[in-house]
N, C-alpha and C. Protein backbone atom coordinates (compact mmCIF):
# COMPACT_ATOMS: atom_id res chain seq x y z
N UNK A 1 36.91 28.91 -22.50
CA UNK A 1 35.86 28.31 -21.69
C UNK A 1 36.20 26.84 -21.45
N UNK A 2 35.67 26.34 -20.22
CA UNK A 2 36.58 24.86 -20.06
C UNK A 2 35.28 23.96 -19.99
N UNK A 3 35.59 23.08 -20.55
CA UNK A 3 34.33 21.73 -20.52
C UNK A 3 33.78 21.85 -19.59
N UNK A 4 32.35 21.07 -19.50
CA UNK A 4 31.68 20.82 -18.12
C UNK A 4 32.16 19.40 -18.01
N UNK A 5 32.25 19.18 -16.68
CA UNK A 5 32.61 17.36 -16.07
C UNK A 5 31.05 16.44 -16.43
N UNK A 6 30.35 17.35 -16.27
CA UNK A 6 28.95 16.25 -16.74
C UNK A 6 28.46 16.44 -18.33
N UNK A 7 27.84 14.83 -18.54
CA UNK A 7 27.36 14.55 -19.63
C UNK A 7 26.46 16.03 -20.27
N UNK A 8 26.57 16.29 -21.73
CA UNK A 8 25.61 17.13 -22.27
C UNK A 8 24.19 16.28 -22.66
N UNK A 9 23.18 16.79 -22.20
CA UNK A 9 22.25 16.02 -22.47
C UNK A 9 21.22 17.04 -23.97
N UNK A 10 20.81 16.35 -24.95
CA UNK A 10 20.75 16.60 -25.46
C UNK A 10 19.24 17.00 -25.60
N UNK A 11 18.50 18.26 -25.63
CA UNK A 11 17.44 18.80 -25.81
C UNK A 11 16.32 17.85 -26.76
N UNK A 12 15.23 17.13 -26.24
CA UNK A 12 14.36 17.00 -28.05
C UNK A 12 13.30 17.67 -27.27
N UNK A 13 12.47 18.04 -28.56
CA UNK A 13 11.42 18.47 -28.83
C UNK A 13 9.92 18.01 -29.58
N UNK A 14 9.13 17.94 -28.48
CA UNK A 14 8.32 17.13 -29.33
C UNK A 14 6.80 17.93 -30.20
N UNK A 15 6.11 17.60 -30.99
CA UNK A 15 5.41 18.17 -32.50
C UNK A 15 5.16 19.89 -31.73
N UNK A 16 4.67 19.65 -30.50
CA UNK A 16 4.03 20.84 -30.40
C UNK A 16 5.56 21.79 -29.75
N UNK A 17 6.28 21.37 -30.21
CA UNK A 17 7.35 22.58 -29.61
C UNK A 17 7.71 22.39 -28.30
N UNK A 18 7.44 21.72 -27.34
CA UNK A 18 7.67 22.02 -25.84
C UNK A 18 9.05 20.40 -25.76
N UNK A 19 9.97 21.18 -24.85
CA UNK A 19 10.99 20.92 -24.62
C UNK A 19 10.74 19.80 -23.65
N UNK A 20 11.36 18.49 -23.45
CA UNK A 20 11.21 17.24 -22.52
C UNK A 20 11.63 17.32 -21.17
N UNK A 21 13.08 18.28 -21.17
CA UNK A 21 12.96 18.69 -19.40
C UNK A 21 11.91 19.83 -18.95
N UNK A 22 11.32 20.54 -19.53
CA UNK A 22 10.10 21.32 -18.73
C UNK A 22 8.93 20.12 -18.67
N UNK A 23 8.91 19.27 -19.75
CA UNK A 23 7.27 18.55 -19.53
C UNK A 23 7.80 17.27 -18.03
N UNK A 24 9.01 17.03 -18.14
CA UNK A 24 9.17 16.25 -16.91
C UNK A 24 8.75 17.35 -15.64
N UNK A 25 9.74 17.78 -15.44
CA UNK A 25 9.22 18.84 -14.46
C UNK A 25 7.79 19.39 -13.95
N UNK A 26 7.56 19.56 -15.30
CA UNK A 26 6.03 19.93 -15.32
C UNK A 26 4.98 18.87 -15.09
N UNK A 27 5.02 17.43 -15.43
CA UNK A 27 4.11 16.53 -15.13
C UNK A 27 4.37 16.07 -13.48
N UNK A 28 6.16 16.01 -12.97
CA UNK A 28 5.49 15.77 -11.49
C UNK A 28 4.99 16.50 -11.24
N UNK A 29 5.20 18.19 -11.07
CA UNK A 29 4.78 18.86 -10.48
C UNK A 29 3.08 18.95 -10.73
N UNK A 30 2.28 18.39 -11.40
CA UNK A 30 0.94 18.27 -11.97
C UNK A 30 0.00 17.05 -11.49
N UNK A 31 0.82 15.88 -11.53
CA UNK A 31 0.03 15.18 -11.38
C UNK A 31 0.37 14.69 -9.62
N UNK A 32 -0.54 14.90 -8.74
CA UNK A 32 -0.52 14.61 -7.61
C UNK A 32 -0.42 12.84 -7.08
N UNK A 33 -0.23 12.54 -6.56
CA UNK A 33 -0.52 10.84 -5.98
C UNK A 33 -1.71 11.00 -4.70
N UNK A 34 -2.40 9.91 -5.13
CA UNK A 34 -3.97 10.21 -3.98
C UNK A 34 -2.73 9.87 -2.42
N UNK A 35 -1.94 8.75 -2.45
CA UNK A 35 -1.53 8.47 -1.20
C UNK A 35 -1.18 9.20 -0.89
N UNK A 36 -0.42 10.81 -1.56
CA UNK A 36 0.43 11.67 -1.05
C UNK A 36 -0.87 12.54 0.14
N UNK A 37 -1.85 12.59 -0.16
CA UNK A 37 -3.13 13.45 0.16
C UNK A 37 -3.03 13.24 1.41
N UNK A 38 -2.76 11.94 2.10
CA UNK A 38 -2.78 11.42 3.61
C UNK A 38 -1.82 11.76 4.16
N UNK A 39 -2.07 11.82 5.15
CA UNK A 39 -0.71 12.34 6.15
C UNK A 39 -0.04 10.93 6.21
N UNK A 40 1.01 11.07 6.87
CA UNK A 40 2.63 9.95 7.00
C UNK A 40 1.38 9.36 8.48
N UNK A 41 1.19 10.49 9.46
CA UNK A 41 0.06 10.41 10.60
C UNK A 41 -0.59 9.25 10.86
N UNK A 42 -1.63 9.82 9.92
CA UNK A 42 -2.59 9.03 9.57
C UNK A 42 -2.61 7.83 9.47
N UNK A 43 -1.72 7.53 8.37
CA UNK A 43 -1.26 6.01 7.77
C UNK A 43 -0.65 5.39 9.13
N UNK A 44 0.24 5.90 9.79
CA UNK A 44 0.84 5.34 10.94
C UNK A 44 -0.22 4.50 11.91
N UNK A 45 -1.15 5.70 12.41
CA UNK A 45 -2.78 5.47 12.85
C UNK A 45 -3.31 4.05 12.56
N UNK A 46 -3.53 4.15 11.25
CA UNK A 46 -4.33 3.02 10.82
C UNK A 46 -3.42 1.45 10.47
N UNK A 47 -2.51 2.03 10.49
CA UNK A 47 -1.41 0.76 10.52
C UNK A 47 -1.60 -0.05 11.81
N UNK A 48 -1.15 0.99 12.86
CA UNK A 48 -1.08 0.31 14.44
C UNK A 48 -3.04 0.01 14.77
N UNK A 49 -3.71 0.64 14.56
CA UNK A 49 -5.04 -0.55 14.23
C UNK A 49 -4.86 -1.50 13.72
N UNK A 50 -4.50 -1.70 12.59
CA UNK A 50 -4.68 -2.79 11.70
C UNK A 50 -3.62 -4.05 12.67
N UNK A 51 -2.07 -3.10 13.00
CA UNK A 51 -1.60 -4.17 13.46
C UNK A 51 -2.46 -4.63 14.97
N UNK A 52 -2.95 -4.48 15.53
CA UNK A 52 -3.30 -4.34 16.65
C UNK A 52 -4.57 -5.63 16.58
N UNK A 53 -5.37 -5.17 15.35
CA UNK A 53 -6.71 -6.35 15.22
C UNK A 53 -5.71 -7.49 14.86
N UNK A 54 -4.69 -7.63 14.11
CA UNK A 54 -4.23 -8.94 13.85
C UNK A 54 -3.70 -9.40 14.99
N UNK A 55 -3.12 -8.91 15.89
CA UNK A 55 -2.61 -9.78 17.36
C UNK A 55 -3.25 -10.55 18.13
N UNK A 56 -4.48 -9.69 17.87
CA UNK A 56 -5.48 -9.72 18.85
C UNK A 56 -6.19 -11.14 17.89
N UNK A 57 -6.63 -11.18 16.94
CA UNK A 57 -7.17 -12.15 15.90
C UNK A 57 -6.13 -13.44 15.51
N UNK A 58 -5.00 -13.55 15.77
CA UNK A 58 -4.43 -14.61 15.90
C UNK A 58 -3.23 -14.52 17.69
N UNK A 59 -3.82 -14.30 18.37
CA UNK A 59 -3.27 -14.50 19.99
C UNK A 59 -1.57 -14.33 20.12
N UNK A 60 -1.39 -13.39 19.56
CA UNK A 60 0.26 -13.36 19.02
C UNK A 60 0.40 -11.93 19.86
N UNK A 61 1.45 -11.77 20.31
CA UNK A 61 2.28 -10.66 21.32
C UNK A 61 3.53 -10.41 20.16
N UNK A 62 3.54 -9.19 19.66
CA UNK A 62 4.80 -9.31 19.34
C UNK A 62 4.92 -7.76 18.65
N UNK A 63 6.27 -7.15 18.19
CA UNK A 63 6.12 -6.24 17.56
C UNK A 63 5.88 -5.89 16.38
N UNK A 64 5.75 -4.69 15.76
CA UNK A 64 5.49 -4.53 14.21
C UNK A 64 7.13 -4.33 14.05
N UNK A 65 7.60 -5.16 13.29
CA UNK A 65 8.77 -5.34 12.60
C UNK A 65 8.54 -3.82 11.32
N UNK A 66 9.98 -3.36 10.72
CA UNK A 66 9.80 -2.47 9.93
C UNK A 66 9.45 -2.80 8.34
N UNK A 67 9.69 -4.60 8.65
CA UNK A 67 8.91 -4.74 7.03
C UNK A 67 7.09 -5.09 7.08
N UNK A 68 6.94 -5.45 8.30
CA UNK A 68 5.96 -5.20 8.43
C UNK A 68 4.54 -4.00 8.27
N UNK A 69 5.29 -2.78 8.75
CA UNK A 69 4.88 -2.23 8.92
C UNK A 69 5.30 -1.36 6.90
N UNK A 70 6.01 -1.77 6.45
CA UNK A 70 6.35 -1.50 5.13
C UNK A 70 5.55 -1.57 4.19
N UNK A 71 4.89 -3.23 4.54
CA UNK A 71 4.28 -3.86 4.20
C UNK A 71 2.90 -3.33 3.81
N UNK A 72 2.47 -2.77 5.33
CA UNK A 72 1.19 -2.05 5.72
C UNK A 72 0.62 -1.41 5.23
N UNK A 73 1.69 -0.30 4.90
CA UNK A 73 1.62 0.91 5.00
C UNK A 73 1.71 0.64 3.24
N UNK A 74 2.42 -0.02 2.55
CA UNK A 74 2.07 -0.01 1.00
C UNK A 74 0.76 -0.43 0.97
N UNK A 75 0.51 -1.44 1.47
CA UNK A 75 -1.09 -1.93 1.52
C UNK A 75 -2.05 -0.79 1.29
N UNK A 76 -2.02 0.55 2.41
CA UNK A 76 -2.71 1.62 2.64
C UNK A 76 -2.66 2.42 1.31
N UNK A 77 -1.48 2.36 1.04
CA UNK A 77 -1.12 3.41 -0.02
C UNK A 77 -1.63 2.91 -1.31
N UNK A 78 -1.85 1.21 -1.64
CA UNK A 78 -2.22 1.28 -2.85
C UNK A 78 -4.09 0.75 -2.70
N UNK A 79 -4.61 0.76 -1.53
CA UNK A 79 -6.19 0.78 -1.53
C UNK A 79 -6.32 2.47 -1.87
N UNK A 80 -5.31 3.57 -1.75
CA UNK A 80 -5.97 4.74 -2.04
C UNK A 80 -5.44 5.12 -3.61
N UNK A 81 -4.70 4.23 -4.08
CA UNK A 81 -4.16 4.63 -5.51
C UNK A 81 -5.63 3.72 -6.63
N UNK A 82 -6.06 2.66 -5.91
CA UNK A 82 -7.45 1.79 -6.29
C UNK A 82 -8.56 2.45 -6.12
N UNK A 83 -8.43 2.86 -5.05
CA UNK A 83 -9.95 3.82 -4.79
C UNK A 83 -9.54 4.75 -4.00
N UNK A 84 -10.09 5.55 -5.24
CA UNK A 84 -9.43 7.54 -4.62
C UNK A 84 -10.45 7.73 -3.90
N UNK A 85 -11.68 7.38 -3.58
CA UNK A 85 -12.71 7.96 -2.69
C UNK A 85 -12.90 7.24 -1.62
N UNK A 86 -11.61 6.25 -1.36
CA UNK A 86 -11.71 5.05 -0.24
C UNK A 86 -11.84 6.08 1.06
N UNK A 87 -11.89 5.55 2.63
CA UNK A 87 -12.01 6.52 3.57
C UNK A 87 -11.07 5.94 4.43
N UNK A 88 -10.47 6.38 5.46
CA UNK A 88 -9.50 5.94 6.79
C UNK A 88 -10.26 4.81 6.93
N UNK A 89 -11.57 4.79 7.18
CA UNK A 89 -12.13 3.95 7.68
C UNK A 89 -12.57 2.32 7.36
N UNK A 90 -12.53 2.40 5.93
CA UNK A 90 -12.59 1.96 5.27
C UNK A 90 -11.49 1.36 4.80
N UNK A 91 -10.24 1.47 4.69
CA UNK A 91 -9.26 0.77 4.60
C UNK A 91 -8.85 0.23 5.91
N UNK A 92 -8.97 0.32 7.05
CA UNK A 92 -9.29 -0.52 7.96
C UNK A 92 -9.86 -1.21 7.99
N UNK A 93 -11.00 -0.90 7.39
CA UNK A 93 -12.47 -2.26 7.43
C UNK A 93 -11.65 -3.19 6.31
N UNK A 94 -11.30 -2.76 5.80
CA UNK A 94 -10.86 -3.84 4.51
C UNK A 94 -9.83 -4.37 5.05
N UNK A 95 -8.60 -4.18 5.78
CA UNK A 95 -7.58 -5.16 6.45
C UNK A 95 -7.80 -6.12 7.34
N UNK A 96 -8.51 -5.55 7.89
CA UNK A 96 -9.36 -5.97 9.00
C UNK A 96 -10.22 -7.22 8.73
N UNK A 97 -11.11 -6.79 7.43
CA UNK A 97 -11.46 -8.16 7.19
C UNK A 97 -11.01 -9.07 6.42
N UNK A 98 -9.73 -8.79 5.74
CA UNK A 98 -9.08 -9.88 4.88
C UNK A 98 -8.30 -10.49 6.20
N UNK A 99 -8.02 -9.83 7.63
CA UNK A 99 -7.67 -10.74 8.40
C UNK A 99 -8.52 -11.66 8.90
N UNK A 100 -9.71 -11.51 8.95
CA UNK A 100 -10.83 -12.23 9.80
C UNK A 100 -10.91 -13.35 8.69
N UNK A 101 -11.17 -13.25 7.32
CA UNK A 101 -10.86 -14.23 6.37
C UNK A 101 -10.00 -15.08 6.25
N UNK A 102 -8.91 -14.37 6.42
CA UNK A 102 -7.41 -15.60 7.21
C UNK A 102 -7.61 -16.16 8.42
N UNK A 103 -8.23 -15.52 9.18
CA UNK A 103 -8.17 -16.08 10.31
C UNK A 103 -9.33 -17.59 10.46
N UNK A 104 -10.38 -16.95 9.55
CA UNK A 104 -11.29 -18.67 8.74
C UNK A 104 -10.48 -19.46 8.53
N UNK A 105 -9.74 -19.16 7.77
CA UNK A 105 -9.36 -20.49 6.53
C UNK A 105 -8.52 -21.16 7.69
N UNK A 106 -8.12 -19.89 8.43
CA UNK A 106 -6.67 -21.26 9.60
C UNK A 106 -7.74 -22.33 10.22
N UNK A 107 -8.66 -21.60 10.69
CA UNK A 107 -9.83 -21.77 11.93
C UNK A 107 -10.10 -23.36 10.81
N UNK A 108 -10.59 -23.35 10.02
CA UNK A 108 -11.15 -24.40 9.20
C UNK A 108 -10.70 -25.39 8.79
N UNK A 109 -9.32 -24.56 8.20
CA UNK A 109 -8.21 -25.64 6.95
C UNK A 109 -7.12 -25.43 7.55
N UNK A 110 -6.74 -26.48 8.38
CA UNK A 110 -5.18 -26.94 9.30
C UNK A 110 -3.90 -26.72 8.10
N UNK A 111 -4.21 -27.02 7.15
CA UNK A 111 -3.45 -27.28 6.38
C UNK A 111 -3.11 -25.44 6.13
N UNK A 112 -3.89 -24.73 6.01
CA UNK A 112 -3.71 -23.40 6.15
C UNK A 112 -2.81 -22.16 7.21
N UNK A 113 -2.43 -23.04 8.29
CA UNK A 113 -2.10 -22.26 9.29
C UNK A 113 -0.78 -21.23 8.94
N UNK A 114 -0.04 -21.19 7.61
CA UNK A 114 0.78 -20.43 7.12
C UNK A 114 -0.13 -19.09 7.22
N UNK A 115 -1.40 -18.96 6.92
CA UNK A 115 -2.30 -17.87 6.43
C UNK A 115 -2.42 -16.67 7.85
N UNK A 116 -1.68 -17.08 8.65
CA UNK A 116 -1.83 -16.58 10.50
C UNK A 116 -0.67 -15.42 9.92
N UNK A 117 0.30 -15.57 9.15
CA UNK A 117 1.37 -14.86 8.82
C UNK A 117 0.85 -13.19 8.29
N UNK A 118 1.19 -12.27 8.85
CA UNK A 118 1.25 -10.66 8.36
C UNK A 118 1.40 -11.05 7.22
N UNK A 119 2.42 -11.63 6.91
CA UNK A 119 3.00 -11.19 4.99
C UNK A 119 2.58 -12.11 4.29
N UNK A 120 1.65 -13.19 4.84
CA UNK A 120 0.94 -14.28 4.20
C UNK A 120 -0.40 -13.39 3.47
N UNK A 121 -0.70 -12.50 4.97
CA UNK A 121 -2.37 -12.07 4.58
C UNK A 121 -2.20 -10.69 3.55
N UNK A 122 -0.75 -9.85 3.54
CA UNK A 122 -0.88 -8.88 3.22
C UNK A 122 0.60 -8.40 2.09
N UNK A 123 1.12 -9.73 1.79
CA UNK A 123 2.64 -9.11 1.26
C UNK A 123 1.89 -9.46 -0.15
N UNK A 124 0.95 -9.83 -0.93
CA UNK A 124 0.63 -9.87 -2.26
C UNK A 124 -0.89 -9.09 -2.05
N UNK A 125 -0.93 -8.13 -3.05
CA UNK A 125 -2.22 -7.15 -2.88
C UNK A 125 -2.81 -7.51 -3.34
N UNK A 126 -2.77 -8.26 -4.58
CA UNK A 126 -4.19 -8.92 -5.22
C UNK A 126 -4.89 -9.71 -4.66
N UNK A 127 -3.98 -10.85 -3.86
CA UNK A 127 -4.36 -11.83 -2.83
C UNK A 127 -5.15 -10.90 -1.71
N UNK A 128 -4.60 -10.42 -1.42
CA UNK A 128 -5.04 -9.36 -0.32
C UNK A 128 -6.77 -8.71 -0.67
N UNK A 129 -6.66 -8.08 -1.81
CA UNK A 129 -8.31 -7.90 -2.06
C UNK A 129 -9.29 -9.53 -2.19
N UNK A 130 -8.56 -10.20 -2.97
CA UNK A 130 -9.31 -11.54 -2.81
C UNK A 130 -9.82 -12.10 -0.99
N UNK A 131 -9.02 -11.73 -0.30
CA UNK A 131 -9.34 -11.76 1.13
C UNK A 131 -10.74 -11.31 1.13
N UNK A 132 -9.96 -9.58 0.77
CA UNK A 132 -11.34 -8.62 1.19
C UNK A 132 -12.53 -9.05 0.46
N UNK A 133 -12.69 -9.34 -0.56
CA UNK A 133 -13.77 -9.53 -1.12
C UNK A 133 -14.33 -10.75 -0.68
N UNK A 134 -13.46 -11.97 -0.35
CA UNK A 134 -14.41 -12.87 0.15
C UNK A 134 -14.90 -12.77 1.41
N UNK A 135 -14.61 -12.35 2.53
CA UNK A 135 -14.68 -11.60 3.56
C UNK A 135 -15.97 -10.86 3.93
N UNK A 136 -15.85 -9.92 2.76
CA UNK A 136 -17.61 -9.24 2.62
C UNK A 136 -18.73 -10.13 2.04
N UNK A 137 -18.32 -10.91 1.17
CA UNK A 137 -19.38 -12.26 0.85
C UNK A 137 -19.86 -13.25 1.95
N UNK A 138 -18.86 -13.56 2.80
CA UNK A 138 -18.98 -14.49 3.74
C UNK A 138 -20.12 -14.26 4.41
């Protein structure tokens, strides 16, 4: 019998008996991702909204670049990994208004006008809910 060319990987087992390549296997196949639930569609949908209110909200012509839209579209994906009962609609409302919030602070604070930037309002997510949330306070 002749060697195999690949590494032997070595079996463990953990207390209750079950073997570590079935529980890998077995946990992707188990645990679902809420973003997976949405269509590729969908997300596309609400992206070109979203990009669409920001053009329109800072007077800019231009295209969605692919990090942009990278950008977006993680945005989408982790408001539904935050809130599994979020709606299409609703994560629009929420981009939507962390732009209108940027679009204050430019409107207000000159010194702000970096905040007009896609990846200003949306490339850090925490920042990004801080938008949203002040946004709905306002």
């Amino acid at each position: 019998e002749r060697p195999s060319d690949g590494t032997q990987m070595a079996q463990r087992w953990d207390i209750t008996g079950t073997c570590n390549k079935s529980c890998i296997a077995t946990e992707a196949a188990v645990v679902p991702k809420a973003a997976t639930a949405v269509s590729e569609s969908q997300m596309e949908s609400e992206f070109l909204k979203v990009w669409e209110y920001y053009l329109e909200a800072f007077d800019k012509e231009d295209i969605a670049s692919p990090s942009a839209k990278r950008t977006g579209t993680g945005v989408l994906r982790k408001l539904r990994e935050r809130y599994a009962d979020i709606s299409s609609e609703q994560c629009v409302d929420g981009m939507t208004s962390a732009i209108d919030r940027a679009k204050h602070l430019v409107k207000t604070q000159p010194k702000k006008a970096y905040m007009a930037s896609w990846f200003s309002i949306f490339g850090n997510f925490e920042k990004f809910i801080e938008y949203w949330d002040e946004g709905a306070t306002a």
